[in-house]
Protein backbone atom coordinates (compact mmCIF):
# COMPACT_ATOMS: atom_id res chain seq x y z
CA UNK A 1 34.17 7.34 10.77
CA UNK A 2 30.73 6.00 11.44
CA UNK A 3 28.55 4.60 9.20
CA UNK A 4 24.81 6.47 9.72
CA UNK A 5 22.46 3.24 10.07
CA UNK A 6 19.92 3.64 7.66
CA UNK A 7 16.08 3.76 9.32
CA UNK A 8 12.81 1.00 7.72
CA UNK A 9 10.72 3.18 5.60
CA UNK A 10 7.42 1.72 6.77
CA UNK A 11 5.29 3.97 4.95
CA UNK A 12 6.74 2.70 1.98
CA UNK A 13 6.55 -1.37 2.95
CA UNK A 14 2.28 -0.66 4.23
CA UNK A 15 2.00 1.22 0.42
CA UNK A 16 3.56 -1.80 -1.16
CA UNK A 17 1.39 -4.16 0.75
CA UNK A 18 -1.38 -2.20 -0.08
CA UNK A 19 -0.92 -2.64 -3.66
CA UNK A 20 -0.64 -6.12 -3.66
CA UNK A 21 -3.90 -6.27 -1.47
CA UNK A 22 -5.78 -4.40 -4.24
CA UNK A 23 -4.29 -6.62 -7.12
CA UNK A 24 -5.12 -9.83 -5.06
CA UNK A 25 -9.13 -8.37 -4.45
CA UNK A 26 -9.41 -7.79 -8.41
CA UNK A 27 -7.39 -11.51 -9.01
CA UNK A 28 -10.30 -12.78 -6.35
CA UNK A 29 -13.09 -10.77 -8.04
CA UNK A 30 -12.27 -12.02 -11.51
CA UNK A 31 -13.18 -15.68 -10.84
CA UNK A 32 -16.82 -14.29 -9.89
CA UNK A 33 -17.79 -15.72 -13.47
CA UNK A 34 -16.51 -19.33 -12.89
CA UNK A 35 -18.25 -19.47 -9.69
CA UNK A 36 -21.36 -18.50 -11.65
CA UNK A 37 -20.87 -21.11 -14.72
CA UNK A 38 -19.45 -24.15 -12.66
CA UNK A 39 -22.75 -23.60 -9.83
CA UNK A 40 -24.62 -27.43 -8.91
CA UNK A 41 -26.95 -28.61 -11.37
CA UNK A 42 -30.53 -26.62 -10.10
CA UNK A 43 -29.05 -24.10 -8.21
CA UNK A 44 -31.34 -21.01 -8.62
CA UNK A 45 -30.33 -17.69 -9.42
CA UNK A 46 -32.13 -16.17 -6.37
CA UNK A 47 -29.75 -18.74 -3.87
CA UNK A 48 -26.56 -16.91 -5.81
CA UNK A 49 -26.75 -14.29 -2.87
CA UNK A 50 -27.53 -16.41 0.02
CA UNK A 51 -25.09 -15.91 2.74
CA UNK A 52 -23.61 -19.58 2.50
CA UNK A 53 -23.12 -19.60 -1.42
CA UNK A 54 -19.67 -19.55 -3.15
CA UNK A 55 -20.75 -16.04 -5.22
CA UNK A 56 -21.38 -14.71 -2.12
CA UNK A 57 -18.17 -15.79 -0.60
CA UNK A 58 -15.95 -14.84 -3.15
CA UNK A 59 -17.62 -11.01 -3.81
CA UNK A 60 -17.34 -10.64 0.13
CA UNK A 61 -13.78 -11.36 0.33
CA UNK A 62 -12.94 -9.77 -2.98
CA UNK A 63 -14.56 -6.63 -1.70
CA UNK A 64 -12.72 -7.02 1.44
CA UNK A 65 -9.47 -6.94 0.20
CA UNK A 66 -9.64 -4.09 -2.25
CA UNK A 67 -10.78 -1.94 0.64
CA UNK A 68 -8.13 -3.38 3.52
CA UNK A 69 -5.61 -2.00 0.45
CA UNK A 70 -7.12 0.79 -0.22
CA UNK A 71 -7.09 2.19 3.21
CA UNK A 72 -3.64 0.59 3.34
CA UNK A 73 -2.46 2.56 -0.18
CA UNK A 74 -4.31 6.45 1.13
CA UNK A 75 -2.44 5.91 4.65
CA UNK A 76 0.43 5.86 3.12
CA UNK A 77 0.50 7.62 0.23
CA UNK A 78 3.16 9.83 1.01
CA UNK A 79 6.19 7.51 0.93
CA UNK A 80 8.95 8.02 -0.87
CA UNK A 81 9.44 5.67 -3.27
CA UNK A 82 13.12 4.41 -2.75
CA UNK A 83 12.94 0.48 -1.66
CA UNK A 84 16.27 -0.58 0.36
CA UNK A 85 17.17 -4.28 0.99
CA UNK A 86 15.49 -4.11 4.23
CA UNK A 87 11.82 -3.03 2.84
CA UNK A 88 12.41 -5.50 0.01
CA UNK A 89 13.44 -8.36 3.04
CA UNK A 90 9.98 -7.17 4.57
CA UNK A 91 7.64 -6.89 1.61
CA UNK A 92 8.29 -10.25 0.82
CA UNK A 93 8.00 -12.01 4.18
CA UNK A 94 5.23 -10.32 4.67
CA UNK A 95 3.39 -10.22 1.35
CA UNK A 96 3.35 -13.92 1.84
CA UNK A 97 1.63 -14.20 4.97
CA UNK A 98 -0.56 -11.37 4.24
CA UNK A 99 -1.71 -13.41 0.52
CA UNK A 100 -2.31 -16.65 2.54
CA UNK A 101 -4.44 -15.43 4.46
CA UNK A 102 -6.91 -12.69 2.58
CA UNK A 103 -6.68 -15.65 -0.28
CA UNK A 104 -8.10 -17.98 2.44
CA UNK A 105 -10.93 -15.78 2.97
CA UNK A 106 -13.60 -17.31 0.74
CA UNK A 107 -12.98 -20.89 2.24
CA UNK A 108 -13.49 -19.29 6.10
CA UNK A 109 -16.48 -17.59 4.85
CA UNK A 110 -18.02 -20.81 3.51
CA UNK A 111 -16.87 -22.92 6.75
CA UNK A 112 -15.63 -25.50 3.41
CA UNK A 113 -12.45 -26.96 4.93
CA UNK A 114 -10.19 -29.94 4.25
CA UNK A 115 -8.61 -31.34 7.27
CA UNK A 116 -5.57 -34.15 6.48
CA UNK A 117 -5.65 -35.47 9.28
């Protein structure tokens, strides 16, 4: 007797991913206050929404990410919701790729690197 191979529910991984993308933009949104408090000595409130500032950077990329989720999260909202070893395999790998590099958003935006090289 065969054994029926059991087909990737990728509906459910891009929902999953989506969630995590909207609970990373609120994570990214809540240090919005810290950027605020720990701004240079003399830094005026009207250069808080310059296009180079850290506020700026952070909102952006905070805003970013909620929505790349969101759209993620409606596309897919019709997956069922049993997760397999496979989707679990996936969500993972990819979750971590995907968190690296929407959480790297704020330093791309600000061009504020560290090379060690």
């Amino acid at each position: 007797m065969k054994k029926a191979k059991k087909i990737i529910n990728y509906k459910l991984i891009i929902k999953v991913l989506g969630m995590l993308m909207i609970l990373l933009g609120i994570a990214m949104l809540s240090s919005l206050p810290f950027s605020l408090y720990f701004a240079p000595e003399g830094y005026q409130k009207v250069h808080l929404f310059h296009k180079d500032s850290e506020f700026y950077a952070i909102l952006f990329s905070g805003v970013f990410t909620i929505l790349v989720g969101a759209i993620a999260t409606i596309v897919s909202r019709k997956a069922s919701k049993s997760i397999g070893k496979k989707e679990g395999y996936i969500i993972v790998s990819v979750s971590w790729v995907l968190i690296s590099l929407f959480g790297s958003l704020p330093f791309f935006y600000t061009k504020r690197f560290v090379v060690l090289a």
